[in-house]
PDB file of N, CA and C in Angstrom:
ATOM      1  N   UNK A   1      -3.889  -0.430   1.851  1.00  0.00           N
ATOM      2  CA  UNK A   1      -2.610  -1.043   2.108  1.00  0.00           C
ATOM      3  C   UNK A   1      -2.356  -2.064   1.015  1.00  0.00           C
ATOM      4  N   UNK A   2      -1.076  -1.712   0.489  1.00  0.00           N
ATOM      5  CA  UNK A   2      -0.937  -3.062  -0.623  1.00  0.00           C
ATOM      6  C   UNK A   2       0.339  -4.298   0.310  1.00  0.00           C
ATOM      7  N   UNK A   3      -0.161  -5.357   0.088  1.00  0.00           N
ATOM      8  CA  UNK A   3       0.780  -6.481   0.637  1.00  0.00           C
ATOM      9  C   UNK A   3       1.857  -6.859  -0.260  1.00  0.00           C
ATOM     10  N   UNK A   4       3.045  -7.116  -0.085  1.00  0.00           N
ATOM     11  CA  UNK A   4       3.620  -7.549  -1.260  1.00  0.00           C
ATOM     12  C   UNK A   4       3.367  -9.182  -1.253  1.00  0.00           C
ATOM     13  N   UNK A   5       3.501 -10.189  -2.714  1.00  0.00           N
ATOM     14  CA  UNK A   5       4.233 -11.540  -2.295  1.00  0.00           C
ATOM     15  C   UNK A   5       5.890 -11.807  -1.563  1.00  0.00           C
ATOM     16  N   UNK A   6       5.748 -13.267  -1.645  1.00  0.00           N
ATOM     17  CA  UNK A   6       7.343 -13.560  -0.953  1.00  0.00           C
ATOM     18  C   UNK A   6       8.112 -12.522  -1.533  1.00  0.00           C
ATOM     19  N   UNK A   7       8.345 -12.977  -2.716  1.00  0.00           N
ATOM     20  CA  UNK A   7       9.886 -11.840  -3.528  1.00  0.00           C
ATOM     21  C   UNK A   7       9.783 -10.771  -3.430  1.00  0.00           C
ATOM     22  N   UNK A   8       8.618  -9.956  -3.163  1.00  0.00           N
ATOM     23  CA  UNK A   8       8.478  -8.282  -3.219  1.00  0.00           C
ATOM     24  C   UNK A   8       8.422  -8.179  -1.639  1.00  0.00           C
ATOM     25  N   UNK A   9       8.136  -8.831  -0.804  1.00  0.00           N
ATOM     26  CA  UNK A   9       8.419  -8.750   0.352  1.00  0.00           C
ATOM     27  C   UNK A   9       9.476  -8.482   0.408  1.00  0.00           C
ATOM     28  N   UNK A  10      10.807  -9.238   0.364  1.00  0.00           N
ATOM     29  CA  UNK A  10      11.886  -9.330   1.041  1.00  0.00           C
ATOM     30  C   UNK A  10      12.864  -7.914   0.097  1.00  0.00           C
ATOM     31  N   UNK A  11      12.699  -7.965  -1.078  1.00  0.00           N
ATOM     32  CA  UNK A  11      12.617  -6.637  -1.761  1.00  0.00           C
ATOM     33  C   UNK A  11      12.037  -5.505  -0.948  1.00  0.00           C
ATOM     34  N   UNK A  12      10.737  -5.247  -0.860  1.00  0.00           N
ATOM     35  CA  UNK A  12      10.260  -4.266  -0.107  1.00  0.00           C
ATOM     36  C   UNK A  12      10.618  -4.128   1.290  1.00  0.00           C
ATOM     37  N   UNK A  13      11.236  -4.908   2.321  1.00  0.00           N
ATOM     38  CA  UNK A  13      11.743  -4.812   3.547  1.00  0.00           C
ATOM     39  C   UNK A  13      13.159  -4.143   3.497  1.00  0.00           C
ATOM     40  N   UNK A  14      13.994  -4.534   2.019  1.00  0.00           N
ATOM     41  CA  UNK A  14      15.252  -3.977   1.738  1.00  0.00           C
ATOM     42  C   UNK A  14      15.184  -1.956   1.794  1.00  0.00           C
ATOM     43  N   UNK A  15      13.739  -2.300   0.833  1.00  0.00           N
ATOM     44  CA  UNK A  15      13.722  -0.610   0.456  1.00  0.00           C
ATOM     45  C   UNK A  15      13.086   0.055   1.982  1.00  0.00           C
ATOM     46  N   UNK A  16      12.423  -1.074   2.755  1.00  0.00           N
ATOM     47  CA  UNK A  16      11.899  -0.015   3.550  1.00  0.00           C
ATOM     48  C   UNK A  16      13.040   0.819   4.905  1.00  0.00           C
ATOM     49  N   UNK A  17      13.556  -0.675   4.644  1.00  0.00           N
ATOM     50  CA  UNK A  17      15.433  -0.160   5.840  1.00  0.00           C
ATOM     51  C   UNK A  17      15.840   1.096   5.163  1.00  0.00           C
ATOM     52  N   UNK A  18      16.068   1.262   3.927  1.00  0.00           N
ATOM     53  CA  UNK A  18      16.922   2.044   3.036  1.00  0.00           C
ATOM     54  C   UNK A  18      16.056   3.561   3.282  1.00  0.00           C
ATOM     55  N   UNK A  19      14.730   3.747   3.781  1.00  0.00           N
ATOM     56  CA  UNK A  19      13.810   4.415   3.896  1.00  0.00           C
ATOM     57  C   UNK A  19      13.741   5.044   5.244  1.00  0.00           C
ATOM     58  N   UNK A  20      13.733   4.348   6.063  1.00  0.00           N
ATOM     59  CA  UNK A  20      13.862   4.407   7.219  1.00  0.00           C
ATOM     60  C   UNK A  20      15.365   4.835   8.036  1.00  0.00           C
ATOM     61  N   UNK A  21      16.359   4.667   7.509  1.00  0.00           N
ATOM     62  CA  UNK A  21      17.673   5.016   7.356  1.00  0.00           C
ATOM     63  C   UNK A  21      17.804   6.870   6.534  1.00  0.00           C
ATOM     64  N   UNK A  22      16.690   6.827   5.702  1.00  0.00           N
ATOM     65  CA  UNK A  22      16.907   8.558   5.057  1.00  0.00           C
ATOM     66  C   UNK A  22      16.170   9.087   5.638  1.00  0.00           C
ATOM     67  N   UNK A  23      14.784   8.668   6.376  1.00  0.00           N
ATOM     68  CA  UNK A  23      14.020   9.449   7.018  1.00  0.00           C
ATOM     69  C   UNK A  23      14.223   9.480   8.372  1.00  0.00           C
ATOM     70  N   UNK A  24      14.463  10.135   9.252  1.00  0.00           N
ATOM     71  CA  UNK A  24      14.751  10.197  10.566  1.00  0.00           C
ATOM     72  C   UNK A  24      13.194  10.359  11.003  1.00  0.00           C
ATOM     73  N   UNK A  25      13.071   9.667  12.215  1.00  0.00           N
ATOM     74  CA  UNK A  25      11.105   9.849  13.408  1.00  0.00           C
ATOM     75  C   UNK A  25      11.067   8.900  13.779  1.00  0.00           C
ATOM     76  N   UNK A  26       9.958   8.293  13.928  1.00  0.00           N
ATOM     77  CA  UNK A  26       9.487   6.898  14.389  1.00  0.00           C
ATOM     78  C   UNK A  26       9.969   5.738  13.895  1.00  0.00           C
ATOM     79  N   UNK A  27      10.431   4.968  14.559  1.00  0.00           N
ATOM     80  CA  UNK A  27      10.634   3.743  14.349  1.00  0.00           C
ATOM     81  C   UNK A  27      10.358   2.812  14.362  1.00  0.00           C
ATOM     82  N   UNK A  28       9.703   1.796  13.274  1.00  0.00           N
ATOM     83  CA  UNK A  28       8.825   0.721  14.283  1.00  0.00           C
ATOM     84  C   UNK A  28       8.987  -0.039  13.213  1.00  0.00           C
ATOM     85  N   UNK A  29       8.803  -1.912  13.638  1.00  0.00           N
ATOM     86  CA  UNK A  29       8.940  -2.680  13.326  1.00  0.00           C
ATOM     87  C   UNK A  29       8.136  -3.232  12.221  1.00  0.00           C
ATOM     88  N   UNK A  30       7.458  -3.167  11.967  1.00  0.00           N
ATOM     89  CA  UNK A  30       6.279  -3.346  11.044  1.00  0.00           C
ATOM     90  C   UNK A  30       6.265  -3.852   9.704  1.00  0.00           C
ATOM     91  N   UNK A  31       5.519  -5.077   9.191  1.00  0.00           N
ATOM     92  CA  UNK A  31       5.843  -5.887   8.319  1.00  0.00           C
ATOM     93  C   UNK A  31       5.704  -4.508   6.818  1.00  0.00           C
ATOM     94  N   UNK A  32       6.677  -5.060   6.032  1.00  0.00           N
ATOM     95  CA  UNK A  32       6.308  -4.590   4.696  1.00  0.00           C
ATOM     96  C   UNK A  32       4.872  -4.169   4.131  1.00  0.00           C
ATOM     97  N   UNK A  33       4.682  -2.867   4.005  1.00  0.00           N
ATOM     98  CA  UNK A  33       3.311  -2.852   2.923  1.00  0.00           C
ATOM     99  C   UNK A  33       3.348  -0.912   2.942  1.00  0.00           C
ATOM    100  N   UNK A  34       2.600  -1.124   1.576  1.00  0.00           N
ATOM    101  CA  UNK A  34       2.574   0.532   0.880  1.00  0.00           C
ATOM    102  C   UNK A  34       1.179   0.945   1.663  1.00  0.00           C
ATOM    103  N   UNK A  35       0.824   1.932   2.175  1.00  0.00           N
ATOM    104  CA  UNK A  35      -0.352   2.612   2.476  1.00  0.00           C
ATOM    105  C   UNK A  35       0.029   4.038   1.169  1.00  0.00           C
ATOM    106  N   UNK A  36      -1.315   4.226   1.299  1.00  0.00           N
ATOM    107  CA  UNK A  36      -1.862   5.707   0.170  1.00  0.00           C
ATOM    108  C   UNK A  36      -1.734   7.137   1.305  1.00  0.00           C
ATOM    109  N   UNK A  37      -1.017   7.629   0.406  1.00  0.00           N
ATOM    110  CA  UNK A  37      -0.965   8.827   1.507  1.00  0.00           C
ATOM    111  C   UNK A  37      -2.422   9.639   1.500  1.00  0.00           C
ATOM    112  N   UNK A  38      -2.669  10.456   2.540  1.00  0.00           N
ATOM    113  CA  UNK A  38      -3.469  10.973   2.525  1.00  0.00           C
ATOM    114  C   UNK A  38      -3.705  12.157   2.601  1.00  0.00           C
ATOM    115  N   UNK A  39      -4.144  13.201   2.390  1.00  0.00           N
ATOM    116  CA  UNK A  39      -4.347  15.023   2.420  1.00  0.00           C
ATOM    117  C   UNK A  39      -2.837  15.663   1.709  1.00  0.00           C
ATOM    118  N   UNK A  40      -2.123  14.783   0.632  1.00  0.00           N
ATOM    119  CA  UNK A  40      -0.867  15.256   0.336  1.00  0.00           C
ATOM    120  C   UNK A  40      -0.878  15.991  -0.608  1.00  0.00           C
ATOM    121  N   UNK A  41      -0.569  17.432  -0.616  1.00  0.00           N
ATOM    122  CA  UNK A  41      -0.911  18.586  -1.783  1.00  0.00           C
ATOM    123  C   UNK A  41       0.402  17.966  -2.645  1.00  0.00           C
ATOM    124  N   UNK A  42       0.223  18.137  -3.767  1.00  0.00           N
ATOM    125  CA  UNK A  42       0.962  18.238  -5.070  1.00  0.00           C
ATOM    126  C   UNK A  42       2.137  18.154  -4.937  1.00  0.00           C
ATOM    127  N   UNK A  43       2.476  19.192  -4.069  1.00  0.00           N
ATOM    128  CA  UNK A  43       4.396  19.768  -3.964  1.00  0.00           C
ATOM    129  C   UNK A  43       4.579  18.723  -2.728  1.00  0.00           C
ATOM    130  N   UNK A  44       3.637  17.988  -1.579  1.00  0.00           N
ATOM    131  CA  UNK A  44       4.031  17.113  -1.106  1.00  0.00           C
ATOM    132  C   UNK A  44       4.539  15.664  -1.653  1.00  0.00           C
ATOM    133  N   UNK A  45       3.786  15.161  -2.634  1.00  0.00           N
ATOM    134  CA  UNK A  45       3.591  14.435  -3.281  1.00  0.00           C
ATOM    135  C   UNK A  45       5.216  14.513  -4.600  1.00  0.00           C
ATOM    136  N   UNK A  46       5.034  15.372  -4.842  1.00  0.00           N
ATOM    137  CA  UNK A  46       6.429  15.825  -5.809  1.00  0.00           C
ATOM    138  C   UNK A  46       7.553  15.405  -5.255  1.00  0.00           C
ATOM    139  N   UNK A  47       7.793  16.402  -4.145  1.00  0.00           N
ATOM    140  CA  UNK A  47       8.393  15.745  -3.240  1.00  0.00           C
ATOM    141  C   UNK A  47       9.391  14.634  -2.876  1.00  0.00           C
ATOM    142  N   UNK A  48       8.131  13.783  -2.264  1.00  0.00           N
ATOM    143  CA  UNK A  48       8.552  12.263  -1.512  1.00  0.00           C
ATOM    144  C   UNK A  48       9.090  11.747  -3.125  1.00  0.00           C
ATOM    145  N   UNK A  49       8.316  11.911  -4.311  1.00  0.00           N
ATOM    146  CA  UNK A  49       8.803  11.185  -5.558  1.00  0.00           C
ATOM    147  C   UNK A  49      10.553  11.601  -6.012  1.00  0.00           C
ATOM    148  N   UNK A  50      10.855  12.727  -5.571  1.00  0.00           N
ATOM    149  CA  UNK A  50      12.450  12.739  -5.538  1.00  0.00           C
ATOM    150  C   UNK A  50      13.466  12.599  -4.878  1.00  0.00           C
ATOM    151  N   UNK A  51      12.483  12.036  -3.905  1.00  0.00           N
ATOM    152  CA  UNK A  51      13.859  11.307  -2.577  1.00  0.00           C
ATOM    153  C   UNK A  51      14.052   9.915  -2.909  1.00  0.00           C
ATOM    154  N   UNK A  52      13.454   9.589  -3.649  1.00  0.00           N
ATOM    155  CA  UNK A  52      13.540   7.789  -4.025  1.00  0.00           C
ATOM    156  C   UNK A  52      13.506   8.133  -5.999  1.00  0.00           C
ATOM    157  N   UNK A  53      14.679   8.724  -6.630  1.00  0.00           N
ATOM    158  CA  UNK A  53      14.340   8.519  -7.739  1.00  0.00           C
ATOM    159  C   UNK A  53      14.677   7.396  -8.801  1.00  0.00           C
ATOM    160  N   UNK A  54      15.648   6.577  -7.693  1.00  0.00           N
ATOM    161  CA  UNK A  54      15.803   5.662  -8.877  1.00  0.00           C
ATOM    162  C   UNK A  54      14.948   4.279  -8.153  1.00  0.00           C
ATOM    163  N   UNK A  55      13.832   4.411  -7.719  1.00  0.00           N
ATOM    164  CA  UNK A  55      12.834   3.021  -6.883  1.00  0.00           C
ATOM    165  C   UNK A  55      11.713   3.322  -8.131  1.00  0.00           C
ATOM    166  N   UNK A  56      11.347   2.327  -8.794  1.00  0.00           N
ATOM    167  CA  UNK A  56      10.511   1.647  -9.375  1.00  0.00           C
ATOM    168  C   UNK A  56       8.943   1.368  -8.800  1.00  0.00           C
ATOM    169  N   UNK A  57       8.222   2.363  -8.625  1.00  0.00           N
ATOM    170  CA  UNK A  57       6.858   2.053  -7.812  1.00  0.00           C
ATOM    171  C   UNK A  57       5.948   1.835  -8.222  1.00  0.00           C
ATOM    172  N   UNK A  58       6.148   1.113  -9.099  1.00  0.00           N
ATOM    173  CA  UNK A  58       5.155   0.067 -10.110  1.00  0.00           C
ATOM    174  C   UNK A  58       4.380  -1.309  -9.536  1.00  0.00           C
ATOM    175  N   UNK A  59       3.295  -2.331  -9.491  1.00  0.00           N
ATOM    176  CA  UNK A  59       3.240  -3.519  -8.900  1.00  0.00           C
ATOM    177  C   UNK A  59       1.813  -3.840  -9.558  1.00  0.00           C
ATOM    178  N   UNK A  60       1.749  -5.083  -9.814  1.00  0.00           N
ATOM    179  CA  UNK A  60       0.691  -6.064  -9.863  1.00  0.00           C
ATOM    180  C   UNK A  60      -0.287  -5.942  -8.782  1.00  0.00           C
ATOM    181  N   UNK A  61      -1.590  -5.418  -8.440  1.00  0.00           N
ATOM    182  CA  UNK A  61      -2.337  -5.882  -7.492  1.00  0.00           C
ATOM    183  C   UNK A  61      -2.861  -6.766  -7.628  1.00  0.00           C
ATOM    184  N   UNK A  62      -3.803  -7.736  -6.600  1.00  0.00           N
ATOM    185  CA  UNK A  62      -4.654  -8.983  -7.101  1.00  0.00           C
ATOM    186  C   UNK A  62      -5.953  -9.045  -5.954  1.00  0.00           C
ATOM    187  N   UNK A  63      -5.552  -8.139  -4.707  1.00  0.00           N
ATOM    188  CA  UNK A  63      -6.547  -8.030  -4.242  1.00  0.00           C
ATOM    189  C   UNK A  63      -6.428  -6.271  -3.348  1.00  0.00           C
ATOM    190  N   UNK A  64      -7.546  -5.968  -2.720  1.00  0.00           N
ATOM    191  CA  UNK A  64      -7.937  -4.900  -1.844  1.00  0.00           C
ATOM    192  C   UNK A  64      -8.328  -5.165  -0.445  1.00  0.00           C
ATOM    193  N   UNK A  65      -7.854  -4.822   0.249  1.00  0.00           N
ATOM    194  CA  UNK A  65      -8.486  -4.609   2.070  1.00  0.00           C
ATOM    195  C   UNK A  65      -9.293  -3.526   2.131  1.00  0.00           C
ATOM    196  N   UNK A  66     -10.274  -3.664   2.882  1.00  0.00           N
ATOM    197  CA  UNK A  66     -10.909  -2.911   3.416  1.00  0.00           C
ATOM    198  C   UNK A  66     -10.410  -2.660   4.866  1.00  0.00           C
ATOM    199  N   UNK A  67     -10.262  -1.666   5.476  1.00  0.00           N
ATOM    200  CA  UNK A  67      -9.712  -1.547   7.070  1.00  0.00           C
ATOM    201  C   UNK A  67     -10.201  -0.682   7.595  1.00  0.00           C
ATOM    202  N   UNK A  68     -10.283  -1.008   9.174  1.00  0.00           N
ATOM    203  CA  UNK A  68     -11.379  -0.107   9.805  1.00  0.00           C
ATOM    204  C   UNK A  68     -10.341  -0.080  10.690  1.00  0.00           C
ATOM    205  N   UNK A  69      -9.607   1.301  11.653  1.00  0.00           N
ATOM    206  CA  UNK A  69      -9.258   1.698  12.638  1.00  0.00           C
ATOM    207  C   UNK A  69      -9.901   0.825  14.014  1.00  0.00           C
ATOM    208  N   UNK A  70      -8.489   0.379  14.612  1.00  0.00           N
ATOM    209  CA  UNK A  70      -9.330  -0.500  15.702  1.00  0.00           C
ATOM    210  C   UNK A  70      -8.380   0.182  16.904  1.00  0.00           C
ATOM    211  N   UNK A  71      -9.161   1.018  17.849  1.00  0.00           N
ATOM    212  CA  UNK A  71      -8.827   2.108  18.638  1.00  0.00           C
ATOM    213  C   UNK A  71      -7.971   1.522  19.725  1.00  0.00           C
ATOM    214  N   UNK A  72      -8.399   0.710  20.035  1.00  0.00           N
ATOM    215  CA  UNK A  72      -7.927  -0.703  21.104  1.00  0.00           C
ATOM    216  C   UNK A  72      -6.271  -1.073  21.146  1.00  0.00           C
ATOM    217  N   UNK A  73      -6.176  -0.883  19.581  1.00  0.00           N
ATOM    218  CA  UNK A  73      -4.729  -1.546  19.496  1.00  0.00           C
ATOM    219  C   UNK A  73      -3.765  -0.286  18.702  1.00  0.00           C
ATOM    220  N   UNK A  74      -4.531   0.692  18.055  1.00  0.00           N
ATOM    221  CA  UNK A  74      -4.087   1.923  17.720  1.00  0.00           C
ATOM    222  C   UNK A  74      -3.537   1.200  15.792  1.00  0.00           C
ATOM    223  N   UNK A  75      -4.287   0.549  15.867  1.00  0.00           N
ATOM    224  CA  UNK A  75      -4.193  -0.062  14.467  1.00  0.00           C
ATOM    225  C   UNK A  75      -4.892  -0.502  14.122  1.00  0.00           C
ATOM    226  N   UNK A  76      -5.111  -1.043  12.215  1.00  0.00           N
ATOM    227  CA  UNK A  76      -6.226  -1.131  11.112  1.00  0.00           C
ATOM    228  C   UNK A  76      -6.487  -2.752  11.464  1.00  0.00           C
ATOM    229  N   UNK A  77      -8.125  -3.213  11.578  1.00  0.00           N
ATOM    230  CA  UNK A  77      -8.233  -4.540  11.263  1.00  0.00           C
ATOM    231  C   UNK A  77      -9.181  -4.740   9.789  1.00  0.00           C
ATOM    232  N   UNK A  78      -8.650  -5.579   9.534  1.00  0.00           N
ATOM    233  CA  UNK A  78      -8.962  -5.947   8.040  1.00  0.00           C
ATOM    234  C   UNK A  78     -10.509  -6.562   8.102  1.00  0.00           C
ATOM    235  N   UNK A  79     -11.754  -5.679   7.891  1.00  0.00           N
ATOM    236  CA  UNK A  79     -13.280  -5.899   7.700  1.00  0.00           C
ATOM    237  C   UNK A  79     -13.013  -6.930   6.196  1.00  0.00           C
ATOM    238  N   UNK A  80     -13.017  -6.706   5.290  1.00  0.00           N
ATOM    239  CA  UNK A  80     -13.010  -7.391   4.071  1.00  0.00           C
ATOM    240  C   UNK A  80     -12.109  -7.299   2.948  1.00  0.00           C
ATOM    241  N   UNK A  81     -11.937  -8.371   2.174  1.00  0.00           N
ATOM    242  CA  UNK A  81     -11.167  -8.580   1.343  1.00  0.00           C
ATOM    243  C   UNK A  81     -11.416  -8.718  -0.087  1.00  0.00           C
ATOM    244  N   UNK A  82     -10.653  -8.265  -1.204  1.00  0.00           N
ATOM    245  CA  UNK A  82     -11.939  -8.167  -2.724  1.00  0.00           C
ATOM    246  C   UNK A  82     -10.702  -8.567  -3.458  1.00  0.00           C
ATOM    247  N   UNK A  83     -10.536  -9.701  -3.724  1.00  0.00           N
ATOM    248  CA  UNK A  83      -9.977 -10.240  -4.922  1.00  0.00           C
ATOM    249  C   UNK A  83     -10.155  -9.450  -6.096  1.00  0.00           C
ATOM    250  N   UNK A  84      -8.975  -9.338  -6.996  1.00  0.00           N
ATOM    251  CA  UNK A  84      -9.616  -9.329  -8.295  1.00  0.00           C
ATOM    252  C   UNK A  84      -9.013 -10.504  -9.406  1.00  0.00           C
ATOM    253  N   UNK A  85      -9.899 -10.831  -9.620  1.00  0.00           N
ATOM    254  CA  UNK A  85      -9.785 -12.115 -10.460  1.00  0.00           C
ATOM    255  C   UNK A  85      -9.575 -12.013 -11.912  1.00  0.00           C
ATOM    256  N   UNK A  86     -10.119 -10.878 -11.996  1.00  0.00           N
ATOM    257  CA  UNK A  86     -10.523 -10.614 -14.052  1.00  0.00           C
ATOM    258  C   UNK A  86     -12.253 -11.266 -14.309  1.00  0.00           C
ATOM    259  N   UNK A  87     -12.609 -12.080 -13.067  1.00  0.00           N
ATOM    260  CA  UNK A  87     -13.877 -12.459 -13.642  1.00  0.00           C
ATOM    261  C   UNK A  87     -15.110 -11.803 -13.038  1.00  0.00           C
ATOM    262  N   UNK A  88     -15.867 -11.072 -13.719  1.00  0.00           N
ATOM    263  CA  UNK A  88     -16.669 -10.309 -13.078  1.00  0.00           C
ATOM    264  C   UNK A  88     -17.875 -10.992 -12.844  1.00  0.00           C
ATOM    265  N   UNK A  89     -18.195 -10.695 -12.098  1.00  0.00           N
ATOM    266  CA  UNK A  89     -19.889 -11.850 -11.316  1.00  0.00           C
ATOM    267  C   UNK A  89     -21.063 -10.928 -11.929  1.00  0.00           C
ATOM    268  N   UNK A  90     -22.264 -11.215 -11.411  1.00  0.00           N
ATOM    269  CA  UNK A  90     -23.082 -10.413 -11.996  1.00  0.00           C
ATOM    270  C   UNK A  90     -23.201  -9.173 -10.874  1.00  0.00           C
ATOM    271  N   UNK A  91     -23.196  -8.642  -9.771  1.00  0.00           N
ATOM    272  CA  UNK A  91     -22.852  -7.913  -8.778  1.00  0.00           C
ATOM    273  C   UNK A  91     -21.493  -6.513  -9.434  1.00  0.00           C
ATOM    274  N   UNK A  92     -20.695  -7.428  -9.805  1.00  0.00           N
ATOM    275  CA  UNK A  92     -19.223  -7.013  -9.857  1.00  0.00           C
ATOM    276  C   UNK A  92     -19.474  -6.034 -11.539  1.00  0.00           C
ATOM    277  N   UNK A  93     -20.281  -6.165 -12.132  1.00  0.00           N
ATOM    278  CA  UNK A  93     -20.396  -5.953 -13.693  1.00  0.00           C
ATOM    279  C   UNK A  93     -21.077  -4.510 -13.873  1.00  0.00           C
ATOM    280  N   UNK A  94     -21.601  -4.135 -13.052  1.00  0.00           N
ATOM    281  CA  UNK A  94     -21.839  -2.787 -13.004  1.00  0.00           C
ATOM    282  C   UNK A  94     -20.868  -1.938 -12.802  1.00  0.00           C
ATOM    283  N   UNK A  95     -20.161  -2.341 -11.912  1.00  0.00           N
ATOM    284  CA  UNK A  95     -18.322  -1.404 -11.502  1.00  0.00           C
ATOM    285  C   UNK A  95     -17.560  -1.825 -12.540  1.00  0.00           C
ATOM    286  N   UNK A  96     -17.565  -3.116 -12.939  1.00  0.00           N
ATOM    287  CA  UNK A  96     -16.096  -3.307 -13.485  1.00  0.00           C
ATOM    288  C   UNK A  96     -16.790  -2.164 -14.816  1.00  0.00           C
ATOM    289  N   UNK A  97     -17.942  -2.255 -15.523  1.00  0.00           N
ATOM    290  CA  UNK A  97     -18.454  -1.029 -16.413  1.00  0.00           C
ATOM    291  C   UNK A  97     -17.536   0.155 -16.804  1.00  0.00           C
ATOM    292  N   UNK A  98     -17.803   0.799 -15.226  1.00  0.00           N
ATOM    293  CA  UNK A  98     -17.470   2.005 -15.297  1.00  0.00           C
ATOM    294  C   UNK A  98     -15.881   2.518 -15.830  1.00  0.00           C
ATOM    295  N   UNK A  99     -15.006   1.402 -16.155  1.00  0.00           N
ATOM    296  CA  UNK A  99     -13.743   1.097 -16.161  1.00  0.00           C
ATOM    297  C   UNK A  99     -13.388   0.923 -17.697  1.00  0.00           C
TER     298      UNK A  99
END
């Protein structure tokens, strides 16, 4: 899940009305944020990218969630959180490597 800041928030709540208005199903209230789709073949993926062609889906990340399905509430709770800083620790220097 990516979070936006303030300004991409209120931006991203604009696009998500505008979204929610072309897609007809479920409706639900739910704060701003991008999830990664998942099991989406190619031509799915193609797709969703030409129903929004003039949206910009570009962004700065700065950190990552980790989320674990919490059955209870039928939604993700956030196990951990991974900054990225640019400064790699000695832990962090083997991954950032591979990059």
């Amino acid at each position: 899940m990516v979070l936006p800041d303030e300004d991409g928030d209120e931006r991203f709540k604009k696009l998500l009305q505008k979204v929610r208005a072309r897609i007809k199903g479920k409706n639900n209230n739910s704060s701003a944020h991008l999830s990664i789709g998942r099991e989406l073949t190619p031509e799915q993926i193609e797709n969703s990218q030409n129903l929004f062609p003039d949206v910009n889906f570009k962004f700065h990340c700065n950190q990552l969630a980790l989320r674990k399905r919490n059955g209870k509430v039928g939604q993700y709770d956030i196990v951990q959180t991974f900054l990225f800083s640019g400064v790699a620790t000695k832990e962090e220097s083997i991954q950032l490597s591979l990059f």
